[in-house]
N, C-alpha and C. Protein backbone atom coordinates (compact mmCIF):
# COMPACT_ATOMS: atom_id res chain seq x y z
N UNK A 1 -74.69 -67.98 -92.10
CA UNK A 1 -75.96 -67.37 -91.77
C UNK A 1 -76.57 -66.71 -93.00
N UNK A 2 -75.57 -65.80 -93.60
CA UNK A 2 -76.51 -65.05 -94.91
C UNK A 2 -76.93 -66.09 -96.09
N UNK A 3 -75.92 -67.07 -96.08
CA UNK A 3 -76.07 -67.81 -96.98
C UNK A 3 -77.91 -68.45 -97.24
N UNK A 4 -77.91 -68.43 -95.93
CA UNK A 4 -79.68 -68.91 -95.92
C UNK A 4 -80.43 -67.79 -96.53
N UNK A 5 -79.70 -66.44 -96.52
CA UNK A 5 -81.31 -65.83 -96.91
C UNK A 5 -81.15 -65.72 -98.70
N UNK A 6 -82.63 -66.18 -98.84
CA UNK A 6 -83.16 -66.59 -100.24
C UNK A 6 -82.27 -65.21 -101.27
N UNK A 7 -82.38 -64.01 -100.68
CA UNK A 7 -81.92 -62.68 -101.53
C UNK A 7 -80.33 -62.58 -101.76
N UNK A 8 -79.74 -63.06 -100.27
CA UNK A 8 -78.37 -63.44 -101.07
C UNK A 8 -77.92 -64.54 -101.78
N UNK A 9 -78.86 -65.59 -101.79
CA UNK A 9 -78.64 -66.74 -102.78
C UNK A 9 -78.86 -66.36 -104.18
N UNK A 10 -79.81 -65.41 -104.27
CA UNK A 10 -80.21 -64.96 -105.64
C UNK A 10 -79.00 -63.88 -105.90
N UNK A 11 -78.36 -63.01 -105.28
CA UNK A 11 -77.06 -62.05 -105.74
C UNK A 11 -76.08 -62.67 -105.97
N UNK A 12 -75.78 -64.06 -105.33
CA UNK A 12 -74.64 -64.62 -105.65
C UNK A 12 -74.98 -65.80 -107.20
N UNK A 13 -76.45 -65.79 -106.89
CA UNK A 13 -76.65 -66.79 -108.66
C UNK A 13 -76.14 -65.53 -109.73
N UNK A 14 -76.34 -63.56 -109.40
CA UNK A 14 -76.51 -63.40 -110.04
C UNK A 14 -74.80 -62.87 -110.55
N UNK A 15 -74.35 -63.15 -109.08
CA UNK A 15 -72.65 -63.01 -109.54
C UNK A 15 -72.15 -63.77 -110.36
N UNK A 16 -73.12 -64.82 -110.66
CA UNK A 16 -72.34 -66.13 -111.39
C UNK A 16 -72.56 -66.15 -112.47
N UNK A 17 -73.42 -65.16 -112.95
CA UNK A 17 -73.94 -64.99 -114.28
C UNK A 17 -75.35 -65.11 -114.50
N UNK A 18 -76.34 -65.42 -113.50
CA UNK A 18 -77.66 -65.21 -113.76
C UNK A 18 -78.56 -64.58 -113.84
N UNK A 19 -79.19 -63.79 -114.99
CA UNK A 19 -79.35 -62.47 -115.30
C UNK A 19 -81.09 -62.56 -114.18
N UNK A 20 -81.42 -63.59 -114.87
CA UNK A 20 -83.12 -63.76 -114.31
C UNK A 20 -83.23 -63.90 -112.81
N UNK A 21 -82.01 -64.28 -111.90
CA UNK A 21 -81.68 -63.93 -109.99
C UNK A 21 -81.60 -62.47 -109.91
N UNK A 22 -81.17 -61.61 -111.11
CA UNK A 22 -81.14 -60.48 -110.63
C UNK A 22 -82.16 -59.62 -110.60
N UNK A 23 -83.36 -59.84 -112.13
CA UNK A 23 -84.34 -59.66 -111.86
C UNK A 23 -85.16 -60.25 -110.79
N UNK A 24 -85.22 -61.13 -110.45
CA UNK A 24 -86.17 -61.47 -109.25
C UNK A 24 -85.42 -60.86 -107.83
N UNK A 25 -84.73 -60.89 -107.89
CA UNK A 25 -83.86 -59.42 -106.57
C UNK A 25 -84.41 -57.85 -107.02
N UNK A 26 -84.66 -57.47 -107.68
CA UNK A 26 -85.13 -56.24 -108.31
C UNK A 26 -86.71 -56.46 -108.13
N UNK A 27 -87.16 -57.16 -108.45
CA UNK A 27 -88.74 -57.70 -107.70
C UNK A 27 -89.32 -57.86 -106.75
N UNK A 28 -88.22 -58.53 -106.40
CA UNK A 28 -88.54 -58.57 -104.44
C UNK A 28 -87.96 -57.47 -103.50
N UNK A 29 -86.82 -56.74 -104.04
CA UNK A 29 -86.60 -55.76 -102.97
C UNK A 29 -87.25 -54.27 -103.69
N UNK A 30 -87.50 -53.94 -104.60
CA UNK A 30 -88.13 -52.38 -104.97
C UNK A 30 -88.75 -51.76 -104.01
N UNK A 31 -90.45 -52.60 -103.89
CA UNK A 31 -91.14 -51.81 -103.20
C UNK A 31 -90.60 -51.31 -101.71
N UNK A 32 -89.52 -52.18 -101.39
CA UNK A 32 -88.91 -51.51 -99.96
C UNK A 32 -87.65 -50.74 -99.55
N UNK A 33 -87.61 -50.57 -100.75
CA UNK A 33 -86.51 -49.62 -101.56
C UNK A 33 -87.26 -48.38 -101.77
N UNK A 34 -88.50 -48.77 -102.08
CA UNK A 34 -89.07 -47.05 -102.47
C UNK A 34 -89.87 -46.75 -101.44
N UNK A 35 -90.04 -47.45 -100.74
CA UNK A 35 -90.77 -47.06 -99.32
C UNK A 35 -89.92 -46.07 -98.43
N UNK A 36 -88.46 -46.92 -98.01
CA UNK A 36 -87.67 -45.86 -97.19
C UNK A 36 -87.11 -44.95 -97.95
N UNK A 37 -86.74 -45.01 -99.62
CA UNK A 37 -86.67 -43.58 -99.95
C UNK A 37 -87.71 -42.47 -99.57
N UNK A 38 -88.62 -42.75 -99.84
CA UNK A 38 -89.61 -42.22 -100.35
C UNK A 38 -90.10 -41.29 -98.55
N UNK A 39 -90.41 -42.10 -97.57
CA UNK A 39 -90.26 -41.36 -96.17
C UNK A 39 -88.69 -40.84 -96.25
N UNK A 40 -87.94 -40.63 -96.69
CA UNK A 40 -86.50 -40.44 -96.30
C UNK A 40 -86.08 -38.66 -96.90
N UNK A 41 -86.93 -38.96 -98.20
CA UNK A 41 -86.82 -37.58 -99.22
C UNK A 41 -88.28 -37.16 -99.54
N UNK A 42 -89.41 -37.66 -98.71
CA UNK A 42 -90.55 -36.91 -98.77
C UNK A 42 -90.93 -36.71 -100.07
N UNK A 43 -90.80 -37.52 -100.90
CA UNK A 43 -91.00 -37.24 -102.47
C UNK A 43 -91.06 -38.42 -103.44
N UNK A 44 -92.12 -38.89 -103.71
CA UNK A 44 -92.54 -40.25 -104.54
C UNK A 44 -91.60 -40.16 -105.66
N UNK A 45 -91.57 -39.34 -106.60
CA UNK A 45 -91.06 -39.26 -107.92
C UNK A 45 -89.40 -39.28 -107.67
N UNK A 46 -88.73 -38.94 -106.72
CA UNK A 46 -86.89 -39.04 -106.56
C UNK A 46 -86.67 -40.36 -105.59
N UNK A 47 -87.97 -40.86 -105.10
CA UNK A 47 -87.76 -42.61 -104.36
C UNK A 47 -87.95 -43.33 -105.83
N UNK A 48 -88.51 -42.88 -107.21
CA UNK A 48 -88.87 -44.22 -107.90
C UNK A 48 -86.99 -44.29 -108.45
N UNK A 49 -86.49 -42.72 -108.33
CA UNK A 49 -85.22 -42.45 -109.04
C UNK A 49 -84.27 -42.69 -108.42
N UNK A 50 -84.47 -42.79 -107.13
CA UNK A 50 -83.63 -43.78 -105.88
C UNK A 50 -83.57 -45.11 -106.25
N UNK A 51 -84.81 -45.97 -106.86
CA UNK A 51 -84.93 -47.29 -106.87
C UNK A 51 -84.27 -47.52 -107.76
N UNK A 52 -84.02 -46.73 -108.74
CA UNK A 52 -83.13 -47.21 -110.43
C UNK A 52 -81.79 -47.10 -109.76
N UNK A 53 -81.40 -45.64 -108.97
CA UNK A 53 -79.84 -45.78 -108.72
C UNK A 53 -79.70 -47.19 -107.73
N UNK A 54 -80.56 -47.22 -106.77
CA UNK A 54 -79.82 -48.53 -106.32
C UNK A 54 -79.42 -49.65 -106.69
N UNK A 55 -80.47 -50.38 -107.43
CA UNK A 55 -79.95 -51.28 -108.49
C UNK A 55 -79.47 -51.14 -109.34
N UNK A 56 -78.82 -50.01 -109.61
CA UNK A 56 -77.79 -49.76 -110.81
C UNK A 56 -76.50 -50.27 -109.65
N UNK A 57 -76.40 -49.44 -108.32
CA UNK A 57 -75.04 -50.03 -107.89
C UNK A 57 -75.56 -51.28 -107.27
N UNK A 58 -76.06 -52.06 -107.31
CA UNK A 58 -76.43 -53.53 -106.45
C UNK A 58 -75.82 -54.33 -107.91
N UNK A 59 -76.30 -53.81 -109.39
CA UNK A 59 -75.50 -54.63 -110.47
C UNK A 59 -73.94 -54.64 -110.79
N UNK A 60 -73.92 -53.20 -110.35
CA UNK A 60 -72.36 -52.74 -110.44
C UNK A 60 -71.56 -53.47 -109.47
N UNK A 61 -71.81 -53.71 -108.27
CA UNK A 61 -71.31 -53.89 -107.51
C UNK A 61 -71.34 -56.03 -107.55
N UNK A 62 -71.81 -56.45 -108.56
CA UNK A 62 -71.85 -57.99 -108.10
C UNK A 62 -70.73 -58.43 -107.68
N UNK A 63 -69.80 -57.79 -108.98
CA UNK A 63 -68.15 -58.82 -108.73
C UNK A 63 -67.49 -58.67 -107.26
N UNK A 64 -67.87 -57.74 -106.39
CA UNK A 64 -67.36 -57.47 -105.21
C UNK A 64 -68.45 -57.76 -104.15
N UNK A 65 -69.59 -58.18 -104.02
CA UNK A 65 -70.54 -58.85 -103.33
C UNK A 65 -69.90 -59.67 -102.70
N UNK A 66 -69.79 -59.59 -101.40
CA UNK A 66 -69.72 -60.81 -99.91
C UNK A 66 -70.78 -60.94 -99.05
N UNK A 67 -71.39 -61.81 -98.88
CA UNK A 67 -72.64 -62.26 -98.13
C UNK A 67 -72.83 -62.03 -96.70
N UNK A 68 -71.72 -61.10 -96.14
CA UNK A 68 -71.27 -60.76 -94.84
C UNK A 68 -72.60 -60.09 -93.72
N UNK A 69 -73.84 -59.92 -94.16
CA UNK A 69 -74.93 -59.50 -93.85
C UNK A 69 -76.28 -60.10 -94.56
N UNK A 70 -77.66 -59.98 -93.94
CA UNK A 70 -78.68 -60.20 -94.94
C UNK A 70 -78.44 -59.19 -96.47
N UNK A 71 -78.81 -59.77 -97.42
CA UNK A 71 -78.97 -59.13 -98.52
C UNK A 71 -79.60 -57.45 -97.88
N UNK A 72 -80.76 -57.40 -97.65
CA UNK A 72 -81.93 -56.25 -97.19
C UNK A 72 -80.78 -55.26 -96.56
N UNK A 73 -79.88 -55.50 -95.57
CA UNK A 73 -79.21 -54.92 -94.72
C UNK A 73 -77.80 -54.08 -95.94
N UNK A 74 -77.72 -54.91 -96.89
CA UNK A 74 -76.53 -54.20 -97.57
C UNK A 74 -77.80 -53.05 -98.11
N UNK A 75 -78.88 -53.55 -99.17
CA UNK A 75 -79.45 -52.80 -99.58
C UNK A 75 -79.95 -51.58 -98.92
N UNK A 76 -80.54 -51.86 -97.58
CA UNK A 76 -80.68 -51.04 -97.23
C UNK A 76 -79.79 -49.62 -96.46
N UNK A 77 -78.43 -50.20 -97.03
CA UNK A 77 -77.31 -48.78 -96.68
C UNK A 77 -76.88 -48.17 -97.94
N UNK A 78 -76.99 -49.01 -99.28
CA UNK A 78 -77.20 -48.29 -100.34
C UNK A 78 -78.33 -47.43 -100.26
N UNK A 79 -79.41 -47.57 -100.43
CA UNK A 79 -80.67 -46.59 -100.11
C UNK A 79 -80.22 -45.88 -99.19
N UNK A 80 -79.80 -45.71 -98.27
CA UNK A 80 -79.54 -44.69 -97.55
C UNK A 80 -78.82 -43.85 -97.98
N UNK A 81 -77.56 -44.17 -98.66
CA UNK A 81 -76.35 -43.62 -98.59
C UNK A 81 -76.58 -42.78 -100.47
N UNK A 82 -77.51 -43.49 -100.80
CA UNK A 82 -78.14 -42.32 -102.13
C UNK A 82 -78.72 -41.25 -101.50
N UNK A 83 -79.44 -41.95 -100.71
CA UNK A 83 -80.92 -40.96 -100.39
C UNK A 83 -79.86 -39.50 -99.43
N UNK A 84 -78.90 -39.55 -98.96
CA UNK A 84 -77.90 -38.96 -98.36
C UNK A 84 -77.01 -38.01 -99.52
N UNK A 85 -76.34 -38.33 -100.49
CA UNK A 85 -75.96 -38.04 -101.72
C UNK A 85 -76.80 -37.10 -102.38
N UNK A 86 -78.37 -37.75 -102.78
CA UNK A 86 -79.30 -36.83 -103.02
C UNK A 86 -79.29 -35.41 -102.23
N UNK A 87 -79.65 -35.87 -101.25
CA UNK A 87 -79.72 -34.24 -100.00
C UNK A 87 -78.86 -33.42 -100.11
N UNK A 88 -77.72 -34.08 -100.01
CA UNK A 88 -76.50 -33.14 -99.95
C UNK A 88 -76.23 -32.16 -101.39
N UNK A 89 -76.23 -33.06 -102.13
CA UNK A 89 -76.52 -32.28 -103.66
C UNK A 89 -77.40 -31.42 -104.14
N UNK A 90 -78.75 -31.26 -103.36
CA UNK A 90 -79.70 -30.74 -103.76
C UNK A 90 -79.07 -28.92 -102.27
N UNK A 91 -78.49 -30.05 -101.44
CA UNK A 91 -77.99 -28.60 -100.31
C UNK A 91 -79.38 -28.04 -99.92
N UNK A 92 -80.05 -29.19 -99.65
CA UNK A 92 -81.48 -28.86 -98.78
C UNK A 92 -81.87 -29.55 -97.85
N UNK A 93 -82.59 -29.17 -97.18
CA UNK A 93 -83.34 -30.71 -96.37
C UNK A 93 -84.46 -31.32 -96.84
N UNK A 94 -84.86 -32.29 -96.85
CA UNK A 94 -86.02 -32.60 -97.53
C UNK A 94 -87.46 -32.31 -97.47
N UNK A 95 -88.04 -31.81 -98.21
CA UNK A 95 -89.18 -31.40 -98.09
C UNK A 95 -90.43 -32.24 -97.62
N UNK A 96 -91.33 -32.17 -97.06
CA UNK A 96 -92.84 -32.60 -96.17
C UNK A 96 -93.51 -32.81 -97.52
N UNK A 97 -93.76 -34.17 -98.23
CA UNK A 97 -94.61 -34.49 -98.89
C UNK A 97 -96.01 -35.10 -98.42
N UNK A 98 -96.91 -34.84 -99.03
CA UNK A 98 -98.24 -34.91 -98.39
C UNK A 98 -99.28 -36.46 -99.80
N UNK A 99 -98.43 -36.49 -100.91
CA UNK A 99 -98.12 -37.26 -101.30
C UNK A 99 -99.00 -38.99 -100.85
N UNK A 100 -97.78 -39.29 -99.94
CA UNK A 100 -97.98 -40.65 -99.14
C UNK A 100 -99.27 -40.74 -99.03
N UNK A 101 -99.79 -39.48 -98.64
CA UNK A 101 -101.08 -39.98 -98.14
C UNK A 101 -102.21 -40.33 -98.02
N UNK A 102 -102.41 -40.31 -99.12
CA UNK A 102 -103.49 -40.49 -100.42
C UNK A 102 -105.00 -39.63 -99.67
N UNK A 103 -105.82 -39.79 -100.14
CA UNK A 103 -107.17 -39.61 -100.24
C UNK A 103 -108.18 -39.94 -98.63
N UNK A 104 -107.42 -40.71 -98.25
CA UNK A 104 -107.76 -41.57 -97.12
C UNK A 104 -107.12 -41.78 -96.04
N UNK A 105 -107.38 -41.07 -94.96
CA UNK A 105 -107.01 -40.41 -93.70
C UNK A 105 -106.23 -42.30 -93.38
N UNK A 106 -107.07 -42.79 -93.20
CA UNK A 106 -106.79 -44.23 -92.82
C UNK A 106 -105.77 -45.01 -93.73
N UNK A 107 -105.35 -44.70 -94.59
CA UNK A 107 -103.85 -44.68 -95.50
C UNK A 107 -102.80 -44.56 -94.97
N UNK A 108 -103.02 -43.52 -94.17
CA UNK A 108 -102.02 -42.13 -93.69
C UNK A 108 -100.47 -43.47 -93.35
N UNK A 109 -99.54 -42.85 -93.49
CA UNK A 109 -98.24 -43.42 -93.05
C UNK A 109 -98.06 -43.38 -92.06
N UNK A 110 -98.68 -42.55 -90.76
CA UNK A 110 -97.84 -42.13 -89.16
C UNK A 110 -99.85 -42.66 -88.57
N UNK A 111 -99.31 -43.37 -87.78
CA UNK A 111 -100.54 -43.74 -86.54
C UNK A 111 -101.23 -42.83 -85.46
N UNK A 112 -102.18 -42.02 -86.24
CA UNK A 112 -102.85 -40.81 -85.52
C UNK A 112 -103.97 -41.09 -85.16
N UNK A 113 -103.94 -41.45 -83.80
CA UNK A 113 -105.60 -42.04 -83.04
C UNK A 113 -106.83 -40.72 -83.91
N UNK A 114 -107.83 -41.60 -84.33
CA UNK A 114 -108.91 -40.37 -85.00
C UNK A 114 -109.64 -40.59 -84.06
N UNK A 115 -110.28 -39.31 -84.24
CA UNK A 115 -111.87 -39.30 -82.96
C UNK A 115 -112.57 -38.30 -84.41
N UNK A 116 -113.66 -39.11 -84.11
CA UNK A 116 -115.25 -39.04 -85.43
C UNK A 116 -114.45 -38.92 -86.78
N UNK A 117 -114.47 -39.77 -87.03
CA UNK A 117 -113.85 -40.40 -88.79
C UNK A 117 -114.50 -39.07 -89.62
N UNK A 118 -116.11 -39.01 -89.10
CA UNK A 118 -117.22 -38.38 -90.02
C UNK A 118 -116.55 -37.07 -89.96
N UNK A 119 -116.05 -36.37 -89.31
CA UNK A 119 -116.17 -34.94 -89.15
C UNK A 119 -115.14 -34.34 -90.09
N UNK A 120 -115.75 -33.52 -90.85
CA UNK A 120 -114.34 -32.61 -91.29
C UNK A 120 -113.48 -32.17 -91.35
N UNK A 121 -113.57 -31.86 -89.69
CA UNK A 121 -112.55 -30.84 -89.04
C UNK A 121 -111.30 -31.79 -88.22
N UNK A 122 -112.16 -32.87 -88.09
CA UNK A 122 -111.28 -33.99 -87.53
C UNK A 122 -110.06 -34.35 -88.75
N UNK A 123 -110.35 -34.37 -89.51
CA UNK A 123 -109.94 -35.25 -90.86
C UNK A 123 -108.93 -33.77 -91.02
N UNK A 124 -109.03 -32.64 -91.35
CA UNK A 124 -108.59 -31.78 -91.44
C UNK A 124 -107.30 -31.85 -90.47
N UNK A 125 -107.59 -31.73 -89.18
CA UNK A 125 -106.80 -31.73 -88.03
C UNK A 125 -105.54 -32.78 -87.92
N UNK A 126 -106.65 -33.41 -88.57
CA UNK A 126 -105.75 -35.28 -88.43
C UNK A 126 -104.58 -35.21 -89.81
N UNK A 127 -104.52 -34.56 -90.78
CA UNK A 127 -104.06 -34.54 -91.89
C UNK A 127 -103.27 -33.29 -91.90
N UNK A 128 -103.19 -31.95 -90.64
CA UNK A 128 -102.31 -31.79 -90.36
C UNK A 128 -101.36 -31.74 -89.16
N UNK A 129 -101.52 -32.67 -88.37
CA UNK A 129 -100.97 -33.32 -87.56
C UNK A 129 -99.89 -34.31 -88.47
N UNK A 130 -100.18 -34.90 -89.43
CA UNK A 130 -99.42 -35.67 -90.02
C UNK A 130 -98.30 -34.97 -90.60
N UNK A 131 -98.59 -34.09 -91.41
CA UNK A 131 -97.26 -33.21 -91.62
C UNK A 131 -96.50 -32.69 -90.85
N UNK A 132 -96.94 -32.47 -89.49
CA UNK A 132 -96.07 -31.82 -88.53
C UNK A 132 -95.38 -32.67 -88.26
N UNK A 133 -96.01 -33.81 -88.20
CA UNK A 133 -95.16 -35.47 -87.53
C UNK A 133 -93.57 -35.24 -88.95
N UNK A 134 -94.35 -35.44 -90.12
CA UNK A 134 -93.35 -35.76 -91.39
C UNK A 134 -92.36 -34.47 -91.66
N UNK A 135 -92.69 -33.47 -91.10
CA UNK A 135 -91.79 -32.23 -90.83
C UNK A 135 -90.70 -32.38 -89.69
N UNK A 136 -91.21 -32.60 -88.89
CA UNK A 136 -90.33 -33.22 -87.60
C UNK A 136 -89.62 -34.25 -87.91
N UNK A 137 -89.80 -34.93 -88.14
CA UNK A 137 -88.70 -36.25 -88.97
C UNK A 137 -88.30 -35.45 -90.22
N UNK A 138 -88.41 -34.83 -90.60
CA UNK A 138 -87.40 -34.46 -92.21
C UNK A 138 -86.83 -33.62 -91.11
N UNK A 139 -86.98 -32.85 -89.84
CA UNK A 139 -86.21 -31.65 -89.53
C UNK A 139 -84.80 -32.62 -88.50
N UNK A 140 -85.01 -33.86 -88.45
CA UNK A 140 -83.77 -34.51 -87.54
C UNK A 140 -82.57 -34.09 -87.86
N UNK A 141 -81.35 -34.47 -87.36
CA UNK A 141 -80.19 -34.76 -88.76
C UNK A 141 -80.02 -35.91 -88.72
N UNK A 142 -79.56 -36.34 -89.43
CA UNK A 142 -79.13 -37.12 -91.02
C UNK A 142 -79.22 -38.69 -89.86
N UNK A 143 -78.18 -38.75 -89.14
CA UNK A 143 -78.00 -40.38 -88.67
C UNK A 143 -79.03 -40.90 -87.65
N UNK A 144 -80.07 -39.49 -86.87
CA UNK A 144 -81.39 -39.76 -85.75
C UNK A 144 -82.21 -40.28 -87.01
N UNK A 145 -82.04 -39.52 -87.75
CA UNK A 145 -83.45 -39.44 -89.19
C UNK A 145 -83.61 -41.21 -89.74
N UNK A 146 -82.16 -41.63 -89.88
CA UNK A 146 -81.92 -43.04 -90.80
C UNK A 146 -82.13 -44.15 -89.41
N UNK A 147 -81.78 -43.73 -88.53
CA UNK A 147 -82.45 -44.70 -87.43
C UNK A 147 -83.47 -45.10 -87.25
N UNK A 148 -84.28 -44.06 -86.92
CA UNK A 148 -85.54 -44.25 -86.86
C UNK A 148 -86.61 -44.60 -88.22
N UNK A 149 -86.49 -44.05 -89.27
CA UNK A 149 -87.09 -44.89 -90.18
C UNK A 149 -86.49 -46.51 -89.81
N UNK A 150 -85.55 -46.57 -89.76
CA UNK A 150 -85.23 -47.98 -90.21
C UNK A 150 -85.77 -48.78 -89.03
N UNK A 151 -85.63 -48.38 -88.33
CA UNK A 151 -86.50 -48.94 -86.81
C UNK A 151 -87.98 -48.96 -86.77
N UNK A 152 -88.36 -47.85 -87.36
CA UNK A 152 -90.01 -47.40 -86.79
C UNK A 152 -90.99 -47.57 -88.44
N UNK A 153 -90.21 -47.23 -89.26
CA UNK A 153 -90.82 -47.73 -90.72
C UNK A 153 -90.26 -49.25 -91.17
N UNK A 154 -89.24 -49.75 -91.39
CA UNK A 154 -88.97 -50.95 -91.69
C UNK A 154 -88.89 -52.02 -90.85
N UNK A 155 -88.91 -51.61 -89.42
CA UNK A 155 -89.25 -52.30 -88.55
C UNK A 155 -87.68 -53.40 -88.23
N UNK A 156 -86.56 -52.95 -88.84
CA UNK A 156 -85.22 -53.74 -88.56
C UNK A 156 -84.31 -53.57 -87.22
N UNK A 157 -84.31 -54.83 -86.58
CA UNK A 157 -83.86 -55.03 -85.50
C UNK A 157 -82.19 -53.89 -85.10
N UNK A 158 -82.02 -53.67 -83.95
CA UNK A 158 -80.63 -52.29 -83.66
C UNK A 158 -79.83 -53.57 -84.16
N UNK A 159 -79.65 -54.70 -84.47
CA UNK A 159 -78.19 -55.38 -84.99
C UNK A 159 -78.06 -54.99 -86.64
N UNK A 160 -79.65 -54.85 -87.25
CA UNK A 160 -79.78 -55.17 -88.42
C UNK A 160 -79.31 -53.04 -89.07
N UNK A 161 -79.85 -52.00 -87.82
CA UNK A 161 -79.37 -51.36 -88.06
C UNK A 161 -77.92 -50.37 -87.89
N UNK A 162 -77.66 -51.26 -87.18
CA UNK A 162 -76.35 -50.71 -86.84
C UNK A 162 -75.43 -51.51 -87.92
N UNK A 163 -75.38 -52.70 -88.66
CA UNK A 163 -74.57 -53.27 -89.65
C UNK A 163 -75.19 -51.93 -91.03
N UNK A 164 -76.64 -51.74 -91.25
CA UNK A 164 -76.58 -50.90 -92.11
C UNK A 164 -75.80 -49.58 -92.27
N UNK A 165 -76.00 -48.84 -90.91
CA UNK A 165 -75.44 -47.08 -90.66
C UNK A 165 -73.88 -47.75 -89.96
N UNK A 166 -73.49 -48.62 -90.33
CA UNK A 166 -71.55 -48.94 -89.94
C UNK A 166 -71.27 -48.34 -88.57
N UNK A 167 -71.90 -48.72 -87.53
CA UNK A 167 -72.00 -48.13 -86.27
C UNK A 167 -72.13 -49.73 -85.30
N UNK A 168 -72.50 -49.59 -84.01
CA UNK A 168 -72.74 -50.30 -83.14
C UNK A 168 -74.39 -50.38 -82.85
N UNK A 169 -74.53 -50.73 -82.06
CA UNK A 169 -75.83 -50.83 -81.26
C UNK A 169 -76.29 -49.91 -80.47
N UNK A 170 -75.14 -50.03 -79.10
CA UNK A 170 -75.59 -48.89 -78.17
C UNK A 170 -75.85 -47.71 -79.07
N UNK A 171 -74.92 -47.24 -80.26
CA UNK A 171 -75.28 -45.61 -80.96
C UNK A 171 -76.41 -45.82 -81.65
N UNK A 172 -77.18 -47.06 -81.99
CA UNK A 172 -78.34 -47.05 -82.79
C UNK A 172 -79.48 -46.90 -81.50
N UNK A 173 -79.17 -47.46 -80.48
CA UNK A 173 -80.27 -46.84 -79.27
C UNK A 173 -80.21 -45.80 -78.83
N UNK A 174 -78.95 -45.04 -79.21
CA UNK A 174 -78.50 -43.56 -78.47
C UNK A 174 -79.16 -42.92 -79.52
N UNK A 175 -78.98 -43.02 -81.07
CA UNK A 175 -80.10 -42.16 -81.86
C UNK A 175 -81.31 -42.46 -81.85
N UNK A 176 -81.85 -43.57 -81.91
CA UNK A 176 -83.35 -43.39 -81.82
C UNK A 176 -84.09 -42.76 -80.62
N UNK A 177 -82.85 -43.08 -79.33
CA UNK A 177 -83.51 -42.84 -78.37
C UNK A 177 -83.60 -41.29 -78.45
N UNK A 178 -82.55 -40.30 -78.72
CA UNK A 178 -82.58 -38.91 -79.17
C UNK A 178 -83.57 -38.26 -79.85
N UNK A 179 -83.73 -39.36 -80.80
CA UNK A 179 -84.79 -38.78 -81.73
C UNK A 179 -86.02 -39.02 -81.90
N UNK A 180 -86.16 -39.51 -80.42
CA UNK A 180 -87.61 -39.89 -80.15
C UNK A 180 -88.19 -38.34 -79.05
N UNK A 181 -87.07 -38.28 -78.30
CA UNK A 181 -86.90 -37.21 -77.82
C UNK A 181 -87.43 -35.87 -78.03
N UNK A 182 -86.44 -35.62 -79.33
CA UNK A 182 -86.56 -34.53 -80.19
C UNK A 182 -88.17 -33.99 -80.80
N UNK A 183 -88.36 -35.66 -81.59
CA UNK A 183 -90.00 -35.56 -81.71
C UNK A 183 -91.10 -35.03 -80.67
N UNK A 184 -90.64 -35.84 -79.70
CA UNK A 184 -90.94 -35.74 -78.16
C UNK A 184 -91.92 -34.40 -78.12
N UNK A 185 -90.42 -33.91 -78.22
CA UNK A 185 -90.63 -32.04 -77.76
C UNK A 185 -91.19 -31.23 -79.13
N UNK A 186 -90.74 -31.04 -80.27
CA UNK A 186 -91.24 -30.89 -81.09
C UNK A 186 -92.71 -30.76 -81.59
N UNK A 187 -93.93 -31.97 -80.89
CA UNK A 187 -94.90 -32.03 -81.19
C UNK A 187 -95.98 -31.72 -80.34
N UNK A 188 -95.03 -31.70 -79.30
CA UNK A 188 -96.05 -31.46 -77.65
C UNK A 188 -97.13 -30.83 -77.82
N UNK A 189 -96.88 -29.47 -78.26
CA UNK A 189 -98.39 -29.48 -78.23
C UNK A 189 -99.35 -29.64 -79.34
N UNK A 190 -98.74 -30.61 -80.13
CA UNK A 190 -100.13 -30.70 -81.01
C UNK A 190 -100.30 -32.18 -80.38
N UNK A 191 -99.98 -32.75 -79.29
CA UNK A 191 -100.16 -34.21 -79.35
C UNK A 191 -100.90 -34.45 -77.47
């Protein structure tokens, strides 16, 4: 099965010695490497420093590479398991970056129905509603938090995340379902 996907064909050209499979694996997976850092640690500038450590261990790690999953699915438990390392080291939780969201309400990372685009106060409202959302997800713990990005931002199926977080299924529906919950209550009344 993994053998088909194009990303582990390119890790195993690059086990074999092919320097230019590894760059084009570093090409094709970054930007989604710095995406779930980046929602994960609320902070653009330690997701670009996430993206170097991961492919530092995705190179380190060739000689021991087994194709036992999609490529994306290993990567994406390295990214986690930095972005986890990070936190713990820093002995914080991650901070509400506002960042993501550029200039343009309609950018925004989290899907906040607008009513009158035009209005100020809307745009205002709407922009902090979003942080409460990105506060509430940085306030989860650690294994509701990696679920649900990986579900609700990367959009990877409970098989694809439960091989990432070394768990089952039912516990990848038991956290999201928790931590949908949590949000649930959390936002009530701004929602």
């Amino acid at each position: 099965m993994t053998t088909a996907d194009p990303d582990s064909q390119l890790m195993l050209a690059f086990c074999s010695g092919d320097l230019a499979a590894f760059r084009r694996l570093v090409e094709r997976n970054s930007a989604v490497v710095f995406k779930l850092a980046a929602r994960y640690l609320g902070d653009e500038s330690d997701a670009e420093d996430v993206v170097q450590e991961v492919f530092l261990r995705v190179h380190g790690s060739a000689a021991d590479y087994k194709p036992t999953a999609k490529f994306t699915t290993w990567v994406y438990r390295i990214t986690v398991n930095v972005c986890l390392n990070r936190l713990r080291a820093a002995k914080a939780r991650p901070s509400v970056s506002l960042e993501g969201l550029g200039e343009n309400p309609e950018e925004a990372s989290f899907d906040v129905a607008s009513e009158g685009e035009d209005a100020p106060f809307s745009r205002i409202e709407r922009r902090e509603l979003e942080e409460k959302i990105r506060a509430a997800i940085a306030a989860l713990p650690e294994a509701q938090r990696t679920a649900l990005l990986l579900r609700r931002f990367e959009e990877l199926s409970y098989e694809d995340i439960a091989e990432a977080m070394e768990t089952t299924v039912p516990a990848v529906k038991s956290l999201i379902s928790r931590a949908r919950q949590t949000l649930k209550a959390c936002l009530a009344r701004y929602l």
